[in-house]
N, C-alpha and C. Protein backbone atom coordinates (compact mmCIF):
# COMPACT_ATOMS: atom_id res chain seq x y z
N UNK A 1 6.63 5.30 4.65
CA UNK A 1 6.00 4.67 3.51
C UNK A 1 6.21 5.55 2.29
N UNK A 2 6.42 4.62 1.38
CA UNK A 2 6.21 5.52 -0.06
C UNK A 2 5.87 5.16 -0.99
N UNK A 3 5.19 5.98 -1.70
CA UNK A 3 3.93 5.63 -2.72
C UNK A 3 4.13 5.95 -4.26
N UNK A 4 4.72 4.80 -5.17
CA UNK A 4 4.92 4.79 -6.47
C UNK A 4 3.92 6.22 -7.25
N UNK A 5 4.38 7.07 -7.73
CA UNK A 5 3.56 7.75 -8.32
C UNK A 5 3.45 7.10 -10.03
N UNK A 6 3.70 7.33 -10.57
CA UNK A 6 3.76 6.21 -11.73
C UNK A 6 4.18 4.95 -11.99
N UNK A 7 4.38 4.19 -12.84
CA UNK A 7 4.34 2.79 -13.37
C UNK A 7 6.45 2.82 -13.22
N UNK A 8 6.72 3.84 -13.49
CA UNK A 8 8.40 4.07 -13.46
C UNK A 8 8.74 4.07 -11.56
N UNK A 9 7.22 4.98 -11.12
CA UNK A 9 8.55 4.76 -9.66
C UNK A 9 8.10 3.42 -9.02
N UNK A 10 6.65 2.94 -9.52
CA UNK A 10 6.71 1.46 -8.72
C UNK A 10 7.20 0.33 -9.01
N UNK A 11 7.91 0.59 -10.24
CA UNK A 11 8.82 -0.80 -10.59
C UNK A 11 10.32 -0.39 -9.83
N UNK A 12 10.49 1.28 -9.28
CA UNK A 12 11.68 1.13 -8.83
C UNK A 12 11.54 1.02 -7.35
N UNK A 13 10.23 1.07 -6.78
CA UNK A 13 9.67 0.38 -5.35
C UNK A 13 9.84 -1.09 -5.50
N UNK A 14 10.01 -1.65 -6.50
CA UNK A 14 9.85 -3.18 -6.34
C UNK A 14 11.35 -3.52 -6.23
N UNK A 15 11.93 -3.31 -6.76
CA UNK A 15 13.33 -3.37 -7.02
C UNK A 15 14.14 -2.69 -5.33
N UNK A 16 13.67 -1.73 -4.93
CA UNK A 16 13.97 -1.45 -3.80
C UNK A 16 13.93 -2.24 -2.41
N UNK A 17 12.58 -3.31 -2.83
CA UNK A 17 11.83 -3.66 -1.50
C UNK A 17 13.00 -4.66 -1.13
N UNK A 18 13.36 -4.63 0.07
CA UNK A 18 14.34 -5.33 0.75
C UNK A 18 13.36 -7.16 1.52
N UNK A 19 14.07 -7.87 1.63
CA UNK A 19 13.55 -8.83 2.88
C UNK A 19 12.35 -8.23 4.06
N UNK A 20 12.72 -7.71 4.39
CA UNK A 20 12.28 -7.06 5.93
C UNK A 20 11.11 -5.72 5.29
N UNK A 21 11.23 -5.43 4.56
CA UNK A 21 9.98 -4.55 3.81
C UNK A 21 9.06 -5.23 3.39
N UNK A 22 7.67 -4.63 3.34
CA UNK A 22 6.39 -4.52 2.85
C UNK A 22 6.67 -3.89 1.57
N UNK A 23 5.75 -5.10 0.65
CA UNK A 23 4.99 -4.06 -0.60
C UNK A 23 3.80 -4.43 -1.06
N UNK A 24 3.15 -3.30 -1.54
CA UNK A 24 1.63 -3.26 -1.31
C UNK A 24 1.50 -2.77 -2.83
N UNK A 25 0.03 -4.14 -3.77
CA UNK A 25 -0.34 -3.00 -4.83
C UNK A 25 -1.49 -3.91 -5.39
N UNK A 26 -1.84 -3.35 -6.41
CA UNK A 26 -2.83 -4.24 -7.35
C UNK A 26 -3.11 -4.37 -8.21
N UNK A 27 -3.17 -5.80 -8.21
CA UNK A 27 -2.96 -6.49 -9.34
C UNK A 27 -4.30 -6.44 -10.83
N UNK A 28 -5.52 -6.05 -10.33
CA UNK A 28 -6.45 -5.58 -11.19
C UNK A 28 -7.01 -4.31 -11.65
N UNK A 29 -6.36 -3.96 -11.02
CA UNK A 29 -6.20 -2.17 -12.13
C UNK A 29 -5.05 -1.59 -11.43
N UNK A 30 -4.22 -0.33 -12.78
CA UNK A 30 -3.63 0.39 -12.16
C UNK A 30 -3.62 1.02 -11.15
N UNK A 31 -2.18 1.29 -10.34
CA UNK A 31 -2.28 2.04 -9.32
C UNK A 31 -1.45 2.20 -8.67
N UNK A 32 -0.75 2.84 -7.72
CA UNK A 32 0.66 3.04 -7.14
C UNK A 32 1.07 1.67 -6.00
N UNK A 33 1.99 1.19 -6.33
CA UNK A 33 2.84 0.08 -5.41
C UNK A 33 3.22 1.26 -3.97
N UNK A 34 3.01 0.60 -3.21
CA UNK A 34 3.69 0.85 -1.56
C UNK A 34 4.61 0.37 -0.97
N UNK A 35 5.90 0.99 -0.52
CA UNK A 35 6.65 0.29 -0.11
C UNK A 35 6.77 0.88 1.43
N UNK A 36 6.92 -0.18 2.25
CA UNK A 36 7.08 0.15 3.94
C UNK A 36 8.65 -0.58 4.40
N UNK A 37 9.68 0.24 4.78
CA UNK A 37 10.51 0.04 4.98
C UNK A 37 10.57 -0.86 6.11
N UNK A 38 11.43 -1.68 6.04
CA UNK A 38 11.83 -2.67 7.84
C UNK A 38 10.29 -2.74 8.11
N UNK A 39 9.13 -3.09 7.50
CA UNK A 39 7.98 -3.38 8.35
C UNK A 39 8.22 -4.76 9.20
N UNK A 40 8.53 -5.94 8.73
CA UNK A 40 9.04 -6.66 9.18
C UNK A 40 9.86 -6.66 10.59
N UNK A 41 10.42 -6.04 11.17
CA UNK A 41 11.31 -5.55 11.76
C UNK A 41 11.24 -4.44 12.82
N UNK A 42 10.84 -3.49 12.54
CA UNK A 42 10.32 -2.10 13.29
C UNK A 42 9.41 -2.88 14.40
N UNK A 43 8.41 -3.11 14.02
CA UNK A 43 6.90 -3.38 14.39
C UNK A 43 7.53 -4.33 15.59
N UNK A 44 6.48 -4.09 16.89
CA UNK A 44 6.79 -4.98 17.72
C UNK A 44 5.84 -5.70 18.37
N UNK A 45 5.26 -4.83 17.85
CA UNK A 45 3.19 -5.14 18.23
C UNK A 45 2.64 -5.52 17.09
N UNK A 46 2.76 -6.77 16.29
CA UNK A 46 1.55 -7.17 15.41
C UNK A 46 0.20 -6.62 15.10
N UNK A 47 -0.53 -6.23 16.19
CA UNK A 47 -1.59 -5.45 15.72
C UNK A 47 -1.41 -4.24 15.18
N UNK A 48 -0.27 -3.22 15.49
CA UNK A 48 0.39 -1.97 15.12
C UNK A 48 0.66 -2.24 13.64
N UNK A 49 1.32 -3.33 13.50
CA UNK A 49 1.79 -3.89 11.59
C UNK A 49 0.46 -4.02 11.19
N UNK A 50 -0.52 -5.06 11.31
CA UNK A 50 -1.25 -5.25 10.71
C UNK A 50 -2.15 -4.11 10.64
N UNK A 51 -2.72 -3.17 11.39
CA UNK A 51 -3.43 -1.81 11.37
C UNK A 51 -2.78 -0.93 9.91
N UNK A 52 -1.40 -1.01 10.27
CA UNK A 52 -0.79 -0.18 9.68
C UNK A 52 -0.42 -0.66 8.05
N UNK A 53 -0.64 -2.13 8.19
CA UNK A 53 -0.69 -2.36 6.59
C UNK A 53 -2.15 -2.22 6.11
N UNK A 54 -2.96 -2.08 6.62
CA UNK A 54 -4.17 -2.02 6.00
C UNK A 54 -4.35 -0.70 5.76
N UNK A 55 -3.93 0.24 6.70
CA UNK A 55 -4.09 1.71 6.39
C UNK A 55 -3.19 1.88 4.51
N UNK A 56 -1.73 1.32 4.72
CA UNK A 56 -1.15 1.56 3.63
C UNK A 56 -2.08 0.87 2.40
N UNK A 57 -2.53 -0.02 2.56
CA UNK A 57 -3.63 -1.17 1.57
C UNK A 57 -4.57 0.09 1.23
N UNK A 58 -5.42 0.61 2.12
CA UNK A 58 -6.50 1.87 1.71
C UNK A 58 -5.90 2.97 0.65
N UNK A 59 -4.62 3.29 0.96
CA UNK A 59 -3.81 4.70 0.50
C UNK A 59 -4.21 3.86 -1.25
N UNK A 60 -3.46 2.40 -0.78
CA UNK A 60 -3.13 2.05 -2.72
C UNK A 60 -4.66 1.71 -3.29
N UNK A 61 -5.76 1.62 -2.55
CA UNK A 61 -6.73 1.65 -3.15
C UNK A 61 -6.82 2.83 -3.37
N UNK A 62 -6.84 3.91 -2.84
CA UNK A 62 -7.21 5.36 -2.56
C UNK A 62 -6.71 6.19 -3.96
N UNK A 63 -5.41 5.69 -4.53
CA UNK A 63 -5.20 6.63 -5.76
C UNK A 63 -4.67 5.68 -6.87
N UNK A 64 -5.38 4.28 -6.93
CA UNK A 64 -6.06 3.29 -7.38
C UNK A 64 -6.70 3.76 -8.78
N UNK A 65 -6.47 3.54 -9.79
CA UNK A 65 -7.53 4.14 -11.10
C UNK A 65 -9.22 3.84 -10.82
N UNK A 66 -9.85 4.98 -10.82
CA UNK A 66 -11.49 4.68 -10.47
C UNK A 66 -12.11 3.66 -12.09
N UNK A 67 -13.40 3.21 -11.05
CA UNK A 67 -13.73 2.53 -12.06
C UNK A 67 -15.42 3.12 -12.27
N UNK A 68 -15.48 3.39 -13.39
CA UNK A 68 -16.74 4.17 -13.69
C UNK A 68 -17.16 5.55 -12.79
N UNK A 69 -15.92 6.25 -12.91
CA UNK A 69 -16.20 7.09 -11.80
C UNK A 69 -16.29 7.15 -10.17
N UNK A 70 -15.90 6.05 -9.91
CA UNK A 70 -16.16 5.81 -8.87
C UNK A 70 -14.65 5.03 -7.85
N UNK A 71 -14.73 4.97 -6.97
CA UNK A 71 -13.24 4.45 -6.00
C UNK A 71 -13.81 3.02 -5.47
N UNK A 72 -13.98 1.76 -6.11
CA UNK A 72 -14.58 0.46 -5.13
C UNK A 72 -13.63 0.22 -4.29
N UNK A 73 -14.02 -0.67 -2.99
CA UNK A 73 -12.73 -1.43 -2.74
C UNK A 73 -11.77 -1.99 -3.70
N UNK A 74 -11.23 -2.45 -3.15
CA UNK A 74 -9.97 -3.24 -4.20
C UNK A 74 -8.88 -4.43 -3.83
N UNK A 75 -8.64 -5.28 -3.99
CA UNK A 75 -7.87 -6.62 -3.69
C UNK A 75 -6.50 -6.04 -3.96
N UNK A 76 -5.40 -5.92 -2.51
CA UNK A 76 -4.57 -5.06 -2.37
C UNK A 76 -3.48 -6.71 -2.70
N UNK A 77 -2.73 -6.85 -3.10
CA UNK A 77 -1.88 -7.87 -2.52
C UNK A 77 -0.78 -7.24 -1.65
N UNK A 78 -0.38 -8.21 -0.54
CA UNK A 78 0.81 -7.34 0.27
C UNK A 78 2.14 -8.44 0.87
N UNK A 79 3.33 -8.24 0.60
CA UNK A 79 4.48 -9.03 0.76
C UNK A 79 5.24 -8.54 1.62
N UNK A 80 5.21 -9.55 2.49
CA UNK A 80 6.33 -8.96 3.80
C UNK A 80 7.33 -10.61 4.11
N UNK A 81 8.20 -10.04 4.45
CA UNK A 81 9.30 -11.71 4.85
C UNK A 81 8.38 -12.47 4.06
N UNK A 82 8.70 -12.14 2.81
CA UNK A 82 8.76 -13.55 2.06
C UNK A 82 7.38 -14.55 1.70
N UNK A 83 6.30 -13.71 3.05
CA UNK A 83 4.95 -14.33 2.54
C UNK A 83 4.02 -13.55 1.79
N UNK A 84 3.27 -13.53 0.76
CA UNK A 84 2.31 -13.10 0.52
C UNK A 84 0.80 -13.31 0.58
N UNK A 85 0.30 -12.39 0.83
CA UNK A 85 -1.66 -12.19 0.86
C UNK A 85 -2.38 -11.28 0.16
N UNK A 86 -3.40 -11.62 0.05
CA UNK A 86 -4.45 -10.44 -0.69
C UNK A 86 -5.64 -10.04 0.38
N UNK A 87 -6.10 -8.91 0.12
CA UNK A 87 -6.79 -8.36 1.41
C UNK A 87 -7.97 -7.21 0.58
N UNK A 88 -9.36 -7.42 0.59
CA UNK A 88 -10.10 -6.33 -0.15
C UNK A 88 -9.94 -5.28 0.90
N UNK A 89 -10.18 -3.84 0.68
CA UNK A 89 -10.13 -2.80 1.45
C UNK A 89 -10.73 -1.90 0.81
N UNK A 90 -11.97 -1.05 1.25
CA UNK A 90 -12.29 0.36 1.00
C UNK A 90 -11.06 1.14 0.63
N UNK A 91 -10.96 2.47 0.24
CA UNK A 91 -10.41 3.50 -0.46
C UNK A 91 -10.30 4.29 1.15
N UNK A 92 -9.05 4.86 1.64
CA UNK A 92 -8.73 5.28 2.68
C UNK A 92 -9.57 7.37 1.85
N UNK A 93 -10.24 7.93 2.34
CA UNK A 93 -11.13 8.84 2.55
C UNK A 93 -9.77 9.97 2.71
N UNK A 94 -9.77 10.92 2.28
CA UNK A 94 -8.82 12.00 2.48
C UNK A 94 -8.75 12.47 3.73
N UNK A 95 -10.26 12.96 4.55
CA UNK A 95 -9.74 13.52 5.34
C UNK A 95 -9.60 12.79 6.87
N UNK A 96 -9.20 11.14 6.40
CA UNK A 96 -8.14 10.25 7.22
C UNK A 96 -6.74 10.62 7.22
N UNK A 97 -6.16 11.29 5.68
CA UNK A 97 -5.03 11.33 5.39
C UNK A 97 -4.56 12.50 5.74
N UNK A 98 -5.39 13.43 5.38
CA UNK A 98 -4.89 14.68 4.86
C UNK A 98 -3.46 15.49 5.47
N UNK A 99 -3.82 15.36 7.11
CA UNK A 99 -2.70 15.89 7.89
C UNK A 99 -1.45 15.31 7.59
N UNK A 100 -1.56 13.78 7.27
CA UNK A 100 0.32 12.90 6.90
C UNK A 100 0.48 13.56 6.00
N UNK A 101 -0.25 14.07 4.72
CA UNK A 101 0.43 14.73 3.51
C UNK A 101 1.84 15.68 3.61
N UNK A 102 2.85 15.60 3.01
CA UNK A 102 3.82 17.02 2.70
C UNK A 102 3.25 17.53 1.77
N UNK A 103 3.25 19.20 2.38
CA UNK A 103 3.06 20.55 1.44
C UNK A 103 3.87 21.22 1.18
């Protein structure tokens, strides 16, 4: 997965996203686009995709612009083969993440 850090790399996540990829972002406040390579494709277990897009859905709430100080859920939209949905989700908590990070 990879996570638009500015408004420049998630328009070049959009432009990237293939057929068979996921992209994840939202549409009511700023915030980094997600792109999941071959999600479509990889996944062989549906519940494994869908777990795993919601985890990515949390990340783009997660560094999501706060609103009044604060991280709400947030209405993620997410596109895979061609269909799209919207999905509210809590803010994925750091120390869910922390270990996937590169240092």
């Amino acid at each position: 997965m990879v996570l638009g850090r500015d408004e420049r790399d998630n328009d070049r996540l959009e432009t990237l996203a293939g057929e068979d990829d996921a992209l994840l972002w939202m549409e009511q406040r700023p915030g980094p686009t997600a792109l999941l390579r071959r999600a479509a494709t990889w996944y062989g277990d549906p519940k494994a995709l869908a777990r795993d897009l919601k985890l990515a859905a949390r990340l783009v709430v997660r560094y999501g612009r706060k609103i009044d100080g604060r991280r709400p859920p947030g209405e993620v939209t997410i596109t895979l083969a061609e269909r799209s949905e919207k999905t509210v989700v809590p803010f994925l908590e750091d120390s869910v993440f922390r270990d996937w990070m590169m240092q």
